[in-house]
PDB file of N, CA and C in Angstrom:
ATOM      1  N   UNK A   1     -41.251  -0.892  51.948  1.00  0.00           N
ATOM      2  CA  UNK A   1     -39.812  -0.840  52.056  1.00  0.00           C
ATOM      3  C   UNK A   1     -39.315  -1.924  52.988  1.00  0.00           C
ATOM      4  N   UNK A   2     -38.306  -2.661  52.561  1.00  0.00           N
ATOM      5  CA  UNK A   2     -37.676  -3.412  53.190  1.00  0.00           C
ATOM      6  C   UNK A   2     -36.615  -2.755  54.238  1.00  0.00           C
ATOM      7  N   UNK A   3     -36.056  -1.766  53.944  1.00  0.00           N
ATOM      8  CA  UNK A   3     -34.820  -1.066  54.764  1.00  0.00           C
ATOM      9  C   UNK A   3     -34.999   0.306  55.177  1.00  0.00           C
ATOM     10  N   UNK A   4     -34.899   0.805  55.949  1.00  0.00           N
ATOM     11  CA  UNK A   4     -35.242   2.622  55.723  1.00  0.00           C
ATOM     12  C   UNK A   4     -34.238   3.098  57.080  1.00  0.00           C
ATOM     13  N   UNK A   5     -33.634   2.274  57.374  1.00  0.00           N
ATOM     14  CA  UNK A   5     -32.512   3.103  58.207  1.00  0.00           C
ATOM     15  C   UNK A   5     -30.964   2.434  58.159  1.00  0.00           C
ATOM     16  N   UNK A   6     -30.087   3.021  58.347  1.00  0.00           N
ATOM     17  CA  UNK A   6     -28.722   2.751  58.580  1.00  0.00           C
ATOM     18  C   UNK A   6     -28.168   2.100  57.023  1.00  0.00           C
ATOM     19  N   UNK A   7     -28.646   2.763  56.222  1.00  0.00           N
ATOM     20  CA  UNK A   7     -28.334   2.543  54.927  1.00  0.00           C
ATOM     21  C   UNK A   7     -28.178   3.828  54.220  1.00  0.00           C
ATOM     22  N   UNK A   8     -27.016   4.083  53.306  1.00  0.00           N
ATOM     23  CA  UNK A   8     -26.554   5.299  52.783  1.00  0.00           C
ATOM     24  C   UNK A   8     -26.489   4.480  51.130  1.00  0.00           C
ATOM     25  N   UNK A   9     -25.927   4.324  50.624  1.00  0.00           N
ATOM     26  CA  UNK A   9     -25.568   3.916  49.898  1.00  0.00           C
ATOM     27  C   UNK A   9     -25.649   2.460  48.996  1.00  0.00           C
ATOM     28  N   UNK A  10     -26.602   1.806  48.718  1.00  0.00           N
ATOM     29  CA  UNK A  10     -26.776   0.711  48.306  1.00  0.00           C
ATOM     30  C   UNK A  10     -26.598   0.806  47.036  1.00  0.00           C
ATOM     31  N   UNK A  11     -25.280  -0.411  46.607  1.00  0.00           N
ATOM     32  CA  UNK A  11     -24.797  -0.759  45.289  1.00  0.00           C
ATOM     33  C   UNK A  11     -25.636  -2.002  44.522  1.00  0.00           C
ATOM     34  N   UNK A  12     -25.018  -2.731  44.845  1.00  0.00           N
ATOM     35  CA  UNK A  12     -25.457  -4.095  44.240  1.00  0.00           C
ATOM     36  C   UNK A  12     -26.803  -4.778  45.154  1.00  0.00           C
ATOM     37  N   UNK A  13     -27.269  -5.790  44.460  1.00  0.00           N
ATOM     38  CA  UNK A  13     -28.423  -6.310  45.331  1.00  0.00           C
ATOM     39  C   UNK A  13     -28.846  -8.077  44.787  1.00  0.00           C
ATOM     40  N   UNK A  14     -28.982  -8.685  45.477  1.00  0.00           N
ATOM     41  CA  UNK A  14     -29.342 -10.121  44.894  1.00  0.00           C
ATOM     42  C   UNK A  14     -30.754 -10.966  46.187  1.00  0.00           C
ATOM     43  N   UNK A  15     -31.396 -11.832  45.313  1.00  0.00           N
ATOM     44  CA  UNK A  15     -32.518 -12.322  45.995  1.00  0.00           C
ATOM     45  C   UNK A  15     -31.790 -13.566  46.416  1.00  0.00           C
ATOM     46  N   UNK A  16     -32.344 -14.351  47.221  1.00  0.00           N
ATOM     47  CA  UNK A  16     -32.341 -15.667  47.645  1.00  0.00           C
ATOM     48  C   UNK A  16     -33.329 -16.152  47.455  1.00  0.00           C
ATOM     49  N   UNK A  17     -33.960 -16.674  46.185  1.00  0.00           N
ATOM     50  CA  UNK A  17     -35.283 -17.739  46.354  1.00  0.00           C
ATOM     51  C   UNK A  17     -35.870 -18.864  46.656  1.00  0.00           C
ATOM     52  N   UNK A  18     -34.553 -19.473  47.907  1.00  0.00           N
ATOM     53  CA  UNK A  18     -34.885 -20.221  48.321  1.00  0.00           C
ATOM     54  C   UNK A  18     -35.287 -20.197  49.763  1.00  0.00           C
ATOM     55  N   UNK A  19     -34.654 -18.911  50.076  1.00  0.00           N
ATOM     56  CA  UNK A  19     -34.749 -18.335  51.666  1.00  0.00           C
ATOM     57  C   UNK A  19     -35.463 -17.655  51.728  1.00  0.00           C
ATOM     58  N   UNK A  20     -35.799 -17.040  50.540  1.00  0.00           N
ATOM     59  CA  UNK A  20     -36.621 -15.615  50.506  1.00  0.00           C
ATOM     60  C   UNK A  20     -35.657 -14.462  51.373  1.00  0.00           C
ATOM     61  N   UNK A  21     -34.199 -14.847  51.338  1.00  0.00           N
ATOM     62  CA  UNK A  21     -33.904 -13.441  51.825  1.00  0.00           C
ATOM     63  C   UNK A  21     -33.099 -12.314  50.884  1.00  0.00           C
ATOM     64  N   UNK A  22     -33.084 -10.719  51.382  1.00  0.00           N
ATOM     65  CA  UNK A  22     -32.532 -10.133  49.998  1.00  0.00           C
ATOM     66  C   UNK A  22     -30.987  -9.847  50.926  1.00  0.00           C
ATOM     67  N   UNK A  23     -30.222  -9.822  49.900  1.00  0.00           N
ATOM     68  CA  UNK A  23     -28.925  -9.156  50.010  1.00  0.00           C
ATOM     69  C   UNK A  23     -28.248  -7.938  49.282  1.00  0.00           C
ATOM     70  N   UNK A  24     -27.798  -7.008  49.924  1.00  0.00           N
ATOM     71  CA  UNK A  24     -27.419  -5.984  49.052  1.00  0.00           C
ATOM     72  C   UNK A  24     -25.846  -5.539  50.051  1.00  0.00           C
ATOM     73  N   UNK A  25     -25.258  -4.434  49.044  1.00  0.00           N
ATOM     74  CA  UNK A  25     -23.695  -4.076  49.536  1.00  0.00           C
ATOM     75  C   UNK A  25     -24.143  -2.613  49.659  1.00  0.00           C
ATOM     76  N   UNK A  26     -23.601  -2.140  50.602  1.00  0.00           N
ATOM     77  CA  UNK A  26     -23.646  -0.620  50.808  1.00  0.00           C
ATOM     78  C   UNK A  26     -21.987   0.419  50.672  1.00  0.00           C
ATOM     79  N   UNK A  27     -22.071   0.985  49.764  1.00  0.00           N
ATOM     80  CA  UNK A  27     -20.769   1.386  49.541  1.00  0.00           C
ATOM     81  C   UNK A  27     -19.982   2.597  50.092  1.00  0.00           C
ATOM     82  N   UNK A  28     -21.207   2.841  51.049  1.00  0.00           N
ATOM     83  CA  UNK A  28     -20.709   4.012  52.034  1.00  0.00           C
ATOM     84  C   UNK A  28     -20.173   3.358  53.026  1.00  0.00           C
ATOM     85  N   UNK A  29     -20.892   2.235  53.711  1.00  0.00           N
ATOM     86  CA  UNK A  29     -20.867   1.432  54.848  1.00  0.00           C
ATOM     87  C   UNK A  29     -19.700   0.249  54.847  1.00  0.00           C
ATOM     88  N   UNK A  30     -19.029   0.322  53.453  1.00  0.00           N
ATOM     89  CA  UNK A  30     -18.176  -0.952  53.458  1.00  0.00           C
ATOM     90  C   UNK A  30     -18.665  -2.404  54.123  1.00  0.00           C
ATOM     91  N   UNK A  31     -19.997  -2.246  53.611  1.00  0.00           N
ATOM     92  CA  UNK A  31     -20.108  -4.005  54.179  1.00  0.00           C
ATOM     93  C   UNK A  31     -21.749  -4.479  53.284  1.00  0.00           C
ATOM     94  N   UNK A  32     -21.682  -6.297  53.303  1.00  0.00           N
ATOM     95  CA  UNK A  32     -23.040  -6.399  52.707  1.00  0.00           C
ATOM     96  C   UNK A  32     -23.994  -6.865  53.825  1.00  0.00           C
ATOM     97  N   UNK A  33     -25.382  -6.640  53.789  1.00  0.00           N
ATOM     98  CA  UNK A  33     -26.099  -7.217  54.637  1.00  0.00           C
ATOM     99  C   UNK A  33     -27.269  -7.638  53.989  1.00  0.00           C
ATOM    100  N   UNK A  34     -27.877  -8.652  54.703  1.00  0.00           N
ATOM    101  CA  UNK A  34     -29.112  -9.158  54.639  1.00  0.00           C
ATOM    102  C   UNK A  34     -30.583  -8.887  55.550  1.00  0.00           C
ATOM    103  N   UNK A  35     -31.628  -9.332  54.619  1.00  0.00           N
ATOM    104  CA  UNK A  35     -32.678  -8.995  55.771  1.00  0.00           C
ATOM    105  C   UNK A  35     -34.073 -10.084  55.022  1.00  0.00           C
ATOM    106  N   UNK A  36     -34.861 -10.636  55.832  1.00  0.00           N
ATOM    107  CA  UNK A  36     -35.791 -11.670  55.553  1.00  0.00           C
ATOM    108  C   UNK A  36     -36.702 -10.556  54.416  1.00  0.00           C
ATOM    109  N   UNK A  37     -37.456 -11.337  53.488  1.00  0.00           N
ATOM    110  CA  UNK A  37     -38.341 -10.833  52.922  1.00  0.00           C
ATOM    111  C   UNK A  37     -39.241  -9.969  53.324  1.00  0.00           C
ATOM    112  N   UNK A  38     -39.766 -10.282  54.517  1.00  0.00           N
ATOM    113  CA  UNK A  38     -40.758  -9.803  55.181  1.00  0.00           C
ATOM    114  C   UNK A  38     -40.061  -8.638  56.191  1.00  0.00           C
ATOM    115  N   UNK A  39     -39.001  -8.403  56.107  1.00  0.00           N
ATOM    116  CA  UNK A  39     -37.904  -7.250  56.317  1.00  0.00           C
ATOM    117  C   UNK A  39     -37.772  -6.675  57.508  1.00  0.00           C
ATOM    118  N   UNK A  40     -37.552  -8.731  58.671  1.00  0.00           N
ATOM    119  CA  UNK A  40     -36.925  -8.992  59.745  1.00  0.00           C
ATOM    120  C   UNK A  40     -35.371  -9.430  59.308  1.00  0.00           C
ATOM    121  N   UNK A  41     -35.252  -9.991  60.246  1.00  0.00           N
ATOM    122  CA  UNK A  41     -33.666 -10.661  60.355  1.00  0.00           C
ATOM    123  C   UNK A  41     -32.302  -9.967  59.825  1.00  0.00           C
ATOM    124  N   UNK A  42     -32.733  -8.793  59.758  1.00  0.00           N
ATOM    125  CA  UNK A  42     -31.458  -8.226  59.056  1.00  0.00           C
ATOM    126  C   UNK A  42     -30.705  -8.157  59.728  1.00  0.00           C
ATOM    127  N   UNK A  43     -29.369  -8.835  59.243  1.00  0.00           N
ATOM    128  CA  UNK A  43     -28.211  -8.986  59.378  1.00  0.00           C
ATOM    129  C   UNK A  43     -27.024  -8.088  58.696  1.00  0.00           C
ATOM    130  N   UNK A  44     -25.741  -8.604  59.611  1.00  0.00           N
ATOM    131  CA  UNK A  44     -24.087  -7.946  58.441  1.00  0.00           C
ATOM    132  C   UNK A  44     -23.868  -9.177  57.942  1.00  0.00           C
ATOM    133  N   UNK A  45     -23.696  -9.396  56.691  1.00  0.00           N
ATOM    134  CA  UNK A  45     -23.083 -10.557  56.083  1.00  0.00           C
ATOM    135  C   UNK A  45     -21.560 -10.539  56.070  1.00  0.00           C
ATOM    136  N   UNK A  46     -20.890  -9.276  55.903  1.00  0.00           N
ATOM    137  CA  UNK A  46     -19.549  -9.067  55.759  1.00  0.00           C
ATOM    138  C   UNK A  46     -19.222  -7.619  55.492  1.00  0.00           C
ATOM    139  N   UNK A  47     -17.913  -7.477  56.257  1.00  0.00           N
ATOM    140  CA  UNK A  47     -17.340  -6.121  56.619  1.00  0.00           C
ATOM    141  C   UNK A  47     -16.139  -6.083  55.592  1.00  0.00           C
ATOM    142  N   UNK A  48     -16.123  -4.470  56.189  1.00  0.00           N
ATOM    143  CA  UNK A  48     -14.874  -4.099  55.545  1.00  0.00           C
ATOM    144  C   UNK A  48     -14.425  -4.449  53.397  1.00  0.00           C
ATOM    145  N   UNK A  49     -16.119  -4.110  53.244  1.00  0.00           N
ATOM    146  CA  UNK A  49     -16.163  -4.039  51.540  1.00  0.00           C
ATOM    147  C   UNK A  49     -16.282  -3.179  51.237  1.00  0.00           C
ATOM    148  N   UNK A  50     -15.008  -2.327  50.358  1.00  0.00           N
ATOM    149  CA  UNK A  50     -15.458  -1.243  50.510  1.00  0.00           C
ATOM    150  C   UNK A  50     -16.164  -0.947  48.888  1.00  0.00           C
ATOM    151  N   UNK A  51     -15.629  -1.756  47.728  1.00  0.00           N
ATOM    152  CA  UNK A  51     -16.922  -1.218  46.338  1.00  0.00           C
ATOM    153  C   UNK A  51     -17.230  -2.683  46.329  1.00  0.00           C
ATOM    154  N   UNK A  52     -18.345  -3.281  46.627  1.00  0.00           N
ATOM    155  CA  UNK A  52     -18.774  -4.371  45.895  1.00  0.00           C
ATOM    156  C   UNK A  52     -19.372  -4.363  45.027  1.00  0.00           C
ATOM    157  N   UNK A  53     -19.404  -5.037  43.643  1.00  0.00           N
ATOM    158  CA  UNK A  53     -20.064  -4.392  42.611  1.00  0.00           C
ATOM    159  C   UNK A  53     -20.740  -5.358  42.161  1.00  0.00           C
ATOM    160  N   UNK A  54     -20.237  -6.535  42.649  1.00  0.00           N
ATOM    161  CA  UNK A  54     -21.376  -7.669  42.153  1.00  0.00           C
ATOM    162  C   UNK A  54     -21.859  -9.049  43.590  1.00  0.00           C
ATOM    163  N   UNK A  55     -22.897  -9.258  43.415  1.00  0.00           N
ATOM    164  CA  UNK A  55     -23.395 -10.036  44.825  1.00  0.00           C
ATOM    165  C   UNK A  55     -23.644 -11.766  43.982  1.00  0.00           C
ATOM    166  N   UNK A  56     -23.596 -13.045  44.401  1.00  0.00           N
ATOM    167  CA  UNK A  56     -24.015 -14.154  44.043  1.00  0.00           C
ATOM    168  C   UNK A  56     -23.986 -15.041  44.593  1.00  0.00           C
ATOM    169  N   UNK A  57     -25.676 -15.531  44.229  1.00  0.00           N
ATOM    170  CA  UNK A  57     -25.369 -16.706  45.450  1.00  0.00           C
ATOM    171  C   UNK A  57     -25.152 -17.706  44.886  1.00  0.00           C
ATOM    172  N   UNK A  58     -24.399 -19.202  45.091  1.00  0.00           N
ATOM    173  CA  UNK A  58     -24.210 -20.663  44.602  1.00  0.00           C
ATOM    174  C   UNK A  58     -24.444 -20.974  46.087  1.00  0.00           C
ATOM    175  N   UNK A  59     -25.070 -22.301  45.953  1.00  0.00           N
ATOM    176  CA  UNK A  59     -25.404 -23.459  47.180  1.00  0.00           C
ATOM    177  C   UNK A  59     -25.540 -22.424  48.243  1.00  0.00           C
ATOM    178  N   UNK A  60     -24.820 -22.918  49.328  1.00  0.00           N
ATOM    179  CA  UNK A  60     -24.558 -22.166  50.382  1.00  0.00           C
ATOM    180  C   UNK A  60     -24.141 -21.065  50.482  1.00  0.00           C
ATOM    181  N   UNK A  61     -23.224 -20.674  49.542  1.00  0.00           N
ATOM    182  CA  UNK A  61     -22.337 -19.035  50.112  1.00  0.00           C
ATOM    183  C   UNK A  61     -22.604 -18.564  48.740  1.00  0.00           C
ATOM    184  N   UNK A  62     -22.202 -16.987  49.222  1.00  0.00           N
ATOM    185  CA  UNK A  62     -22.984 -15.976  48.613  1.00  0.00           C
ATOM    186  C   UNK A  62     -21.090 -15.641  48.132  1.00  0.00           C
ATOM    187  N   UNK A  63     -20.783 -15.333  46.919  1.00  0.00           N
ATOM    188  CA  UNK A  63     -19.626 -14.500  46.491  1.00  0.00           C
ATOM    189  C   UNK A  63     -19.763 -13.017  45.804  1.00  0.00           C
ATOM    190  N   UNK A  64     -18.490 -12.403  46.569  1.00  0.00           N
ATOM    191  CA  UNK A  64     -19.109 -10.885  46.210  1.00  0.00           C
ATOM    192  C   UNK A  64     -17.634 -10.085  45.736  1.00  0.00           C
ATOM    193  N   UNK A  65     -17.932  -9.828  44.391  1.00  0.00           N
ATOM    194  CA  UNK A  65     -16.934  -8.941  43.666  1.00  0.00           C
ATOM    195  C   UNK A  65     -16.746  -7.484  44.430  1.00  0.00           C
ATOM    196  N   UNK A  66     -15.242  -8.034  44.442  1.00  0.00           N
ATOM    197  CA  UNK A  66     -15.065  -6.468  45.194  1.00  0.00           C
ATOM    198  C   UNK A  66     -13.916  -5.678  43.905  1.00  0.00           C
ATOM    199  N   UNK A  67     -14.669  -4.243  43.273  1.00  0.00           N
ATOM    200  CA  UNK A  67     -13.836  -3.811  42.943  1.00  0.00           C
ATOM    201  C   UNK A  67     -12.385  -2.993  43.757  1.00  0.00           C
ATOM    202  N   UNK A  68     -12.112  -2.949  44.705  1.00  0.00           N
ATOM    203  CA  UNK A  68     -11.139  -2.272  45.729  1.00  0.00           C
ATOM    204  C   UNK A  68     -10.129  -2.792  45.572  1.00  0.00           C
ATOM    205  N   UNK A  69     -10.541  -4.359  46.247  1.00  0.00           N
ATOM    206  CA  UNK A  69      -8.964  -4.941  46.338  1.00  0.00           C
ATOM    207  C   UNK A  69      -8.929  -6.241  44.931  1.00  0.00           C
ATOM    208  N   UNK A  70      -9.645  -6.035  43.618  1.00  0.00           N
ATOM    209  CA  UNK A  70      -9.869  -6.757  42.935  1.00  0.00           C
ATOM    210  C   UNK A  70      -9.625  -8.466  43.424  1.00  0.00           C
ATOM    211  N   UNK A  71     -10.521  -8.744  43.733  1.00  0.00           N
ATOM    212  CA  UNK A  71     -11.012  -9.949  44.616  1.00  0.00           C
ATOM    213  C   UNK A  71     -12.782 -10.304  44.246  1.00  0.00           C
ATOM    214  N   UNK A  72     -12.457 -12.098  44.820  1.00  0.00           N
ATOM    215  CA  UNK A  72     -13.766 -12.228  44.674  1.00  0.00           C
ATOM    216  C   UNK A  72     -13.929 -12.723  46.438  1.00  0.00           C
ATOM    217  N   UNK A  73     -14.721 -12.698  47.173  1.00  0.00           N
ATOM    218  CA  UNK A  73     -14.615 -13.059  48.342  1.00  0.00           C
ATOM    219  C   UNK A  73     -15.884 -14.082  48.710  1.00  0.00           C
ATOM    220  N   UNK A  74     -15.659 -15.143  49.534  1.00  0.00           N
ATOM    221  CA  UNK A  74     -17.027 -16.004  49.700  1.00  0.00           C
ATOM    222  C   UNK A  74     -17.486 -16.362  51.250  1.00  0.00           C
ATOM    223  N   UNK A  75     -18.556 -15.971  51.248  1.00  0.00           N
ATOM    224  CA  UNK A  75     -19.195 -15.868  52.596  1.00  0.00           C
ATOM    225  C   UNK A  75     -19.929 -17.190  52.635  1.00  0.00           C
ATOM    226  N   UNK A  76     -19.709 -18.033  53.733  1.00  0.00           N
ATOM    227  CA  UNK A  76     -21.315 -18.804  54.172  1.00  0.00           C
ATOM    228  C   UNK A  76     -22.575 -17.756  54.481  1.00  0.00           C
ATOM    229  N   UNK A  77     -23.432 -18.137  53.355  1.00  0.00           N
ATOM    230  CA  UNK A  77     -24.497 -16.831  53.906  1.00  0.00           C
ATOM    231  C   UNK A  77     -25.087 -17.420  54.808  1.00  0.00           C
ATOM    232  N   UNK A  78     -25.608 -18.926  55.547  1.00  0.00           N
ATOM    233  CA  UNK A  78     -25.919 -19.499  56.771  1.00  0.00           C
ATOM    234  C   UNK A  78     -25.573 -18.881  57.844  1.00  0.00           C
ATOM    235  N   UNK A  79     -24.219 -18.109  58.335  1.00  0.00           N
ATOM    236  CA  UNK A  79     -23.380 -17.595  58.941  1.00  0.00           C
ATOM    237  C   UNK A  79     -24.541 -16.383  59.416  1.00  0.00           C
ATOM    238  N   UNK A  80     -24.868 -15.790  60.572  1.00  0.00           N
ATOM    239  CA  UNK A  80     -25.582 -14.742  60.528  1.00  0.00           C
ATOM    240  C   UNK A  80     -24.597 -13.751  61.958  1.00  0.00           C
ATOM    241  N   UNK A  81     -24.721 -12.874  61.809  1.00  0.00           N
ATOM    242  CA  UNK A  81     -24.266 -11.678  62.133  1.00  0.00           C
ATOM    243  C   UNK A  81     -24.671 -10.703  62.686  1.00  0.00           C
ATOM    244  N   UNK A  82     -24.632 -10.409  64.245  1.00  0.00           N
ATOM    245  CA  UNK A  82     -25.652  -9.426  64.576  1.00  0.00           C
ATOM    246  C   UNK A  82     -25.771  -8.015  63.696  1.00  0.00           C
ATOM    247  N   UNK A  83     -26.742  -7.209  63.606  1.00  0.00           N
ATOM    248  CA  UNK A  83     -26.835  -6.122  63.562  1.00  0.00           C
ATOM    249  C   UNK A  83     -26.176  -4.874  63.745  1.00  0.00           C
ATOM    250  N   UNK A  84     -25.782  -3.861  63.512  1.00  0.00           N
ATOM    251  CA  UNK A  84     -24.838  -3.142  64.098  1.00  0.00           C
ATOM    252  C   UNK A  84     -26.380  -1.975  64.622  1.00  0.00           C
TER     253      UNK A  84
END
């Protein structure tokens, strides 16, 4: 297992194969986070999402369909974020 705490709810999910890192949205938690393959570095990528239903990465930033406020929103996933 990559995750086994502070996670309720995981919706969507996408790889990075160039980072090897995974990303997923939690739809209890309103936010997406990341964590290294080897299932260090986990990070918040972004708050306050509350249905994301789709995750993607292009180049640098990761865009993430939010069904809530019908939006697409784009993160630098470089950007890292402590932990909560």
């Amino acid at each position: 297992f990559l995750v086994t705490t502070q996670i309720v709810r995981p919706d969507s999910i996408t790889i990075d194969f160039l980072t090897d890192d995974v990303y997923w949205s939690d739809a209890v938690r309103d936010l997406v986070e990341a964590v290294s393959w080897d299932g260090k570095n986990r990070r918040i990528v972004s708050r306050n999402i509350p249905k994301a239903i789709s995750l993607l990465i292009v180049n640098n930033d990761l865009y993430i369909m939010d069904r809530a406020f019908s939006s697409v929103r784009r993160c630098v996933r470089t950007k890292k974020m402590p932990h909560e």
